[in-house]
N, C-alpha and C. Protein backbone atom coordinates (compact mmCIF):
# COMPACT_ATOMS: atom_id res chain seq x y z
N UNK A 1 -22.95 70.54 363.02
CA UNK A 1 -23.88 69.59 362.43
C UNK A 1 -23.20 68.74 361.37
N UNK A 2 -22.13 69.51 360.87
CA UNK A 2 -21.65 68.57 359.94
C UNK A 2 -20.55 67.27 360.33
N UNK A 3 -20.29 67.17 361.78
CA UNK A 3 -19.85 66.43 362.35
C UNK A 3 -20.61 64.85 362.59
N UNK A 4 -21.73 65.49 362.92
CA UNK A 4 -22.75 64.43 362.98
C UNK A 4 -23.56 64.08 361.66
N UNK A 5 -23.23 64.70 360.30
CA UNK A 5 -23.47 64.00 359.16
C UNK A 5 -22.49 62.93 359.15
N UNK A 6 -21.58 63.48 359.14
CA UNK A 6 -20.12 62.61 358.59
C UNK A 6 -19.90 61.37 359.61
N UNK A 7 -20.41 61.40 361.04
CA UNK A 7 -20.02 60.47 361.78
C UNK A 7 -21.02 58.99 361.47
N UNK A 8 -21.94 59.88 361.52
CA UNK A 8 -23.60 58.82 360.90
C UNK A 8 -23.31 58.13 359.47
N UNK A 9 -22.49 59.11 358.50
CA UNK A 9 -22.52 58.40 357.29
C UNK A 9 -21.40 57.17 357.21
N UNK A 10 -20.56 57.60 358.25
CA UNK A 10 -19.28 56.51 358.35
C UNK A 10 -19.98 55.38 359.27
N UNK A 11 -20.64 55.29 360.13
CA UNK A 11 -21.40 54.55 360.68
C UNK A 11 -22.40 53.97 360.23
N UNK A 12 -22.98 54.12 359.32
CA UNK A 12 -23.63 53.70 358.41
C UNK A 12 -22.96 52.49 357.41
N UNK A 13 -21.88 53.24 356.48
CA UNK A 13 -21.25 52.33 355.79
C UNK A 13 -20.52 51.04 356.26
N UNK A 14 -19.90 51.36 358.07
CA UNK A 14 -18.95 50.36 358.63
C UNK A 14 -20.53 48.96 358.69
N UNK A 15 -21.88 49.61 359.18
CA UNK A 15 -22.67 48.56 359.05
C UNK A 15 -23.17 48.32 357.41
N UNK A 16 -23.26 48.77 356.74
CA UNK A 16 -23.65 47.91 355.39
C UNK A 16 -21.94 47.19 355.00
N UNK A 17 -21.20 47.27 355.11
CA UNK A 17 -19.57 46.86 355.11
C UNK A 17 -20.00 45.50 355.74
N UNK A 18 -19.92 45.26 356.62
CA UNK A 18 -20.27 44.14 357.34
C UNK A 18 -21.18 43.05 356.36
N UNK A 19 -22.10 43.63 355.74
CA UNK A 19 -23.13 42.15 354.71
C UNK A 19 -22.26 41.59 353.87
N UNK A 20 -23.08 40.80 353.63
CA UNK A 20 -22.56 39.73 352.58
C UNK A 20 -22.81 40.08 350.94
N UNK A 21 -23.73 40.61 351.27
CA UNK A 21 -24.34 41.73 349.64
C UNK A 21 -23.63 43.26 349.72
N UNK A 22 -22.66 43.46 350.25
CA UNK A 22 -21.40 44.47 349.94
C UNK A 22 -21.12 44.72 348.75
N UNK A 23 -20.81 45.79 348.51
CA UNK A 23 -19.94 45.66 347.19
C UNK A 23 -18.79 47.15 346.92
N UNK A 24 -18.68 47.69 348.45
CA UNK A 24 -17.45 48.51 349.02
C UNK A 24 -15.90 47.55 348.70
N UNK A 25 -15.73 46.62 349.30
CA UNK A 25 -14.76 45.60 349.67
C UNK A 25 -15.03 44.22 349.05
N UNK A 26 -13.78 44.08 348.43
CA UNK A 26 -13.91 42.25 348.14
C UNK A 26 -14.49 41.31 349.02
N UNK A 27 -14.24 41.37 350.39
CA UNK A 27 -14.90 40.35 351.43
C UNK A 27 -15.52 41.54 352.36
N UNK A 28 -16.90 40.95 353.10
CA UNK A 28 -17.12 42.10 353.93
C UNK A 28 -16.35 41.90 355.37
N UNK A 29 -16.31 43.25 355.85
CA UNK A 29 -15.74 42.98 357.23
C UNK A 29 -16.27 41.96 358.10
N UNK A 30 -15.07 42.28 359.19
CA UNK A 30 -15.81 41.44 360.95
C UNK A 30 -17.07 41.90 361.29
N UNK A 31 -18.42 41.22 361.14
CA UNK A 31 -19.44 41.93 362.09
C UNK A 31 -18.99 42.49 363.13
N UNK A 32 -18.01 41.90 364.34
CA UNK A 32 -18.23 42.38 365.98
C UNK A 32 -17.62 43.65 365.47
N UNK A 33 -16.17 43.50 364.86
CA UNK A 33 -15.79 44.95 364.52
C UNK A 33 -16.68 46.34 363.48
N UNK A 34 -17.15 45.71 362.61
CA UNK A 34 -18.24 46.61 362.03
C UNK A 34 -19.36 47.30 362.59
N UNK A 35 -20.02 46.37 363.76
CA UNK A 35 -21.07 46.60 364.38
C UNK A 35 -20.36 47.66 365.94
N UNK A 36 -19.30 47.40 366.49
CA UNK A 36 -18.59 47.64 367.32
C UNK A 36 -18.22 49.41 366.55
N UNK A 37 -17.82 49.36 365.45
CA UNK A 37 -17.20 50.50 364.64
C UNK A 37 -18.99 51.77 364.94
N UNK A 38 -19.82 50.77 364.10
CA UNK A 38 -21.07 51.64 364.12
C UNK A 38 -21.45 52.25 365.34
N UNK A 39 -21.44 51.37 366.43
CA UNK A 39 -22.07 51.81 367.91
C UNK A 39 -20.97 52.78 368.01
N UNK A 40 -19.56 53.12 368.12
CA UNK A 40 -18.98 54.31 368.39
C UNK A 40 -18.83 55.57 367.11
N UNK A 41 -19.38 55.30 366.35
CA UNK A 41 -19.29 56.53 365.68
C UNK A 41 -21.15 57.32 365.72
N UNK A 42 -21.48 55.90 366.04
CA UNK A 42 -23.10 56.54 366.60
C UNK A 42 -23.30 57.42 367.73
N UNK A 43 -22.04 56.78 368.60
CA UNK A 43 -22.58 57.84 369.80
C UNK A 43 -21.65 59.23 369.93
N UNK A 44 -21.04 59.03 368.72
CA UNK A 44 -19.73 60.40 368.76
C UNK A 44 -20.89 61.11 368.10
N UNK A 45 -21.96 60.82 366.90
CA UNK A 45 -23.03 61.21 366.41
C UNK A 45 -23.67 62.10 367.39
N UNK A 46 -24.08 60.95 368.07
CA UNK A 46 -25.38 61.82 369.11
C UNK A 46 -24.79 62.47 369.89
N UNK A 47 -23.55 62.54 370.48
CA UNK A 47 -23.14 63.44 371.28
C UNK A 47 -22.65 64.71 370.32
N UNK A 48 -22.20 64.97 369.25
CA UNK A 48 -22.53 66.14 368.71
C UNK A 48 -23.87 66.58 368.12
N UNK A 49 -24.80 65.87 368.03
CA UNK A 49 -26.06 66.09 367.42
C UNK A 49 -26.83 66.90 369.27
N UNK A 50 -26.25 66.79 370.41
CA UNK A 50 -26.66 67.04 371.62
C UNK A 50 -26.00 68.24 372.07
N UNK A 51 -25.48 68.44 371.25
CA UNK A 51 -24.72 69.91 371.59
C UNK A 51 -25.46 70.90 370.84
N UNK A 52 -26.20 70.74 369.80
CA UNK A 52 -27.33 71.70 369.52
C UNK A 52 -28.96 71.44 369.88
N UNK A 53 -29.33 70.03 370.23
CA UNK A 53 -30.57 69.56 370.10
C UNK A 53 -30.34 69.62 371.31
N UNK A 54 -31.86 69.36 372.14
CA UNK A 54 -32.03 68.08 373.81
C UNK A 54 -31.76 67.23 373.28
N UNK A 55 -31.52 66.38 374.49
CA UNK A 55 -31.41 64.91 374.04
C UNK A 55 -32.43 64.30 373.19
N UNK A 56 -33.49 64.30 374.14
CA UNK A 56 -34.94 63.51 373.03
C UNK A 56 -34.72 63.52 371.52
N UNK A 57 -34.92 64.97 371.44
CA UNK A 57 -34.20 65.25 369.43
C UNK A 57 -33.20 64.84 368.98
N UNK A 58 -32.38 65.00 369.52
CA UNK A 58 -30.79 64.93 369.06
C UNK A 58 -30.62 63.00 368.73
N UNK A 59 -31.71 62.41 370.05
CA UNK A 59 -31.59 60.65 369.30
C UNK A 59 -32.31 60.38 368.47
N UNK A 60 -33.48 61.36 368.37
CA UNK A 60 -34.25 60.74 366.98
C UNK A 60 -33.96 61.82 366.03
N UNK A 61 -33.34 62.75 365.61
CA UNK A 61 -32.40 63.44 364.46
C UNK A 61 -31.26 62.03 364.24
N UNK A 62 -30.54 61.35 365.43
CA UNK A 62 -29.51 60.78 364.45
C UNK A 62 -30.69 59.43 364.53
N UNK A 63 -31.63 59.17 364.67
CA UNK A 63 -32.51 58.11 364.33
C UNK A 63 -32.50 58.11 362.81
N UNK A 64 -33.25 59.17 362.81
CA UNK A 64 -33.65 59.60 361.84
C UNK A 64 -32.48 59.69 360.46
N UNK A 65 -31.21 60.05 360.66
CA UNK A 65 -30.37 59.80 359.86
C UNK A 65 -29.69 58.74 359.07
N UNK A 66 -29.37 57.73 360.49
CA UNK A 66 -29.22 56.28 360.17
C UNK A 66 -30.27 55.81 359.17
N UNK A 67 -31.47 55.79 359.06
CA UNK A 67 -32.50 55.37 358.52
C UNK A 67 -32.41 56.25 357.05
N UNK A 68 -32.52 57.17 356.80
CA UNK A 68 -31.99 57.64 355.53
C UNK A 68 -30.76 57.35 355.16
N UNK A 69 -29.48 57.92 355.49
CA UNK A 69 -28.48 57.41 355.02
C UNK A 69 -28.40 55.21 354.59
N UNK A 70 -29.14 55.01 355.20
CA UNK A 70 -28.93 53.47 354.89
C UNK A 70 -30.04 53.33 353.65
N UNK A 71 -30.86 54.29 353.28
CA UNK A 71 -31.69 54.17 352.49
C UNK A 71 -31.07 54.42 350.90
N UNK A 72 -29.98 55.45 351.73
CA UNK A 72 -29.06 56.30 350.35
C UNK A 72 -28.00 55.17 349.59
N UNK A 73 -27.62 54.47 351.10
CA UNK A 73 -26.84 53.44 350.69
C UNK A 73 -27.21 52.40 349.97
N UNK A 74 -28.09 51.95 350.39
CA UNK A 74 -29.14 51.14 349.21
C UNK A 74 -29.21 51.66 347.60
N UNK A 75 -29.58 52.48 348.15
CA UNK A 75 -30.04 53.29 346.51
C UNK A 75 -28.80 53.40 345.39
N UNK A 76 -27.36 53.49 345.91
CA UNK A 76 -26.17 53.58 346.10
C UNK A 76 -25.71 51.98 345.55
N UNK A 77 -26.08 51.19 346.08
CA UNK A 77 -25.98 50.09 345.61
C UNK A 77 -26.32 49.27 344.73
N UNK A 78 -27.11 49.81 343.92
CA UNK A 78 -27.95 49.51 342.74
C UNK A 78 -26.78 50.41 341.53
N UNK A 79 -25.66 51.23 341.72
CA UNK A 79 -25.17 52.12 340.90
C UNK A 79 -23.96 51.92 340.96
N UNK A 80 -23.27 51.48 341.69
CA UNK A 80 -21.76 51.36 342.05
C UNK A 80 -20.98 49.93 341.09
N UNK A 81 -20.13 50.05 340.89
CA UNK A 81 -18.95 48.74 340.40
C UNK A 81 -17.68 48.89 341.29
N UNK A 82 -18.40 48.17 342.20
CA UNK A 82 -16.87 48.20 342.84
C UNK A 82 -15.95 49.55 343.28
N UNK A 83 -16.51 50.87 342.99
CA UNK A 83 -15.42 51.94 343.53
C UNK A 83 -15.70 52.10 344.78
N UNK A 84 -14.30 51.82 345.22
CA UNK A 84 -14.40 51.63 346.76
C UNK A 84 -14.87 53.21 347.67
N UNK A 85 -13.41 53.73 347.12
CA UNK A 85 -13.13 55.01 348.01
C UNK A 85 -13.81 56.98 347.58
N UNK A 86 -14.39 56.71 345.98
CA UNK A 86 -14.87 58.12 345.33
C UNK A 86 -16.74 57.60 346.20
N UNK A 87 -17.29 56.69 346.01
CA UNK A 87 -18.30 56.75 346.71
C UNK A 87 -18.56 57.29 348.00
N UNK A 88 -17.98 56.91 348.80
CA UNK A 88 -17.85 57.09 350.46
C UNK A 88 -17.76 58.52 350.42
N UNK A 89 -16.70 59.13 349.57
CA UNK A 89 -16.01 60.53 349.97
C UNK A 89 -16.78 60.98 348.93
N UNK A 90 -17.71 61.23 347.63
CA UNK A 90 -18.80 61.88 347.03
C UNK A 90 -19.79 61.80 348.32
N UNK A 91 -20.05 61.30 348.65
CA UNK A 91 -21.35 61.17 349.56
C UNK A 91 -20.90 61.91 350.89
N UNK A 92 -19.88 62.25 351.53
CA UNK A 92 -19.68 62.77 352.54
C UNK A 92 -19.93 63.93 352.01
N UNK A 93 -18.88 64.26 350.87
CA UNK A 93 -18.90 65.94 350.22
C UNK A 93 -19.75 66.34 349.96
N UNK A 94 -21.08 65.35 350.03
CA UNK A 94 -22.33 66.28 348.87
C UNK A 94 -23.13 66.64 350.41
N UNK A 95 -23.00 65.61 351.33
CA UNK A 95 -23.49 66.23 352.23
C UNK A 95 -23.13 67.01 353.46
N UNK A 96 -22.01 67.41 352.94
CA UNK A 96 -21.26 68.35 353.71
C UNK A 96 -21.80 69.79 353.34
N UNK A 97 -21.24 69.72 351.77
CA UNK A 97 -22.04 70.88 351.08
C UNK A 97 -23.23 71.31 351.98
N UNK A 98 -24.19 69.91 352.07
CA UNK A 98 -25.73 70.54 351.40
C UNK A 98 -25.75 70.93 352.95
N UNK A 99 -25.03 70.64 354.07
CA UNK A 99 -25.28 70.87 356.00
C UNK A 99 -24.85 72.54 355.52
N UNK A 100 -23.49 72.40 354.96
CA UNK A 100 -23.40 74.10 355.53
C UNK A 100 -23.78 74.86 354.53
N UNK A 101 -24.68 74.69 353.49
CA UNK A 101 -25.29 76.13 353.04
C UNK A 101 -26.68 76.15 353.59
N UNK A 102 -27.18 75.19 353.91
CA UNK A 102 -28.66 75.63 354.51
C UNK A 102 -29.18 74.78 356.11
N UNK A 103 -28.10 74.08 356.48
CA UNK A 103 -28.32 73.40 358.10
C UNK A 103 -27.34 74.29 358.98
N UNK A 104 -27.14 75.40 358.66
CA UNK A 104 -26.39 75.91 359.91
C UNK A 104 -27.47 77.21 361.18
N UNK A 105 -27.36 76.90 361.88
CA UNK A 105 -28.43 77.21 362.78
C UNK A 105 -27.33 79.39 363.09
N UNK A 106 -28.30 80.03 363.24
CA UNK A 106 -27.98 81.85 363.41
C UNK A 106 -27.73 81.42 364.56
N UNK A 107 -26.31 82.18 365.13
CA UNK A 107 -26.22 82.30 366.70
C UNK A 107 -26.39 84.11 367.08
């Protein structure tokens, strides 16, 4: 599961990267490449989010993620100056943490 945090949250950022109201990068990226970046780390997403879910769930779990994480990013954006690289990687770590002490499923 924590594969499919981390893939969603990088997929996430490659699309807010892309605006013009950025404030990751001095200029924002290539849309085709940003948007191009998002669609494959989305579906590396759902294809590990499908290795524990059905499908049905597993697209609206990473539905459902995209839509928060872009919410976080927002929220995120109201707080930041410019640090490029401790943002991205605080935000992976915190939710790395928070997947494996209480999102790991008993086998």
């Amino acid at each position: 599961m924590e594969l499919t945090f981390f893939l969603t949250w990088v997929a996430c950022l490659l699309s807010y990267s892309a605006s013009i109201n950025q404030k990751l990068f001095n200029k924002p990226l290539n849309k085709p490449l940003a948007w191009g970046g998002f669609i494959i780390f989305l579906t590396g997403a759902y294809i590990a989010a499908s290795q524990w879910h059905i499908v049905v769930i597993a697209c609206f779990y990473v539905l459902a993620l995209v839509m928060t994480f872009w919410i976080i990013i927002i929220f995120m954006h109201g707080h930041i100056k410019n640090k490029n690289f401790p943002t991205a990687i605080t935000a992976v770590m915190l939710l790395s943490v928070l997947v494996s002490l209480g999102g790991q499923y008993a086998t």
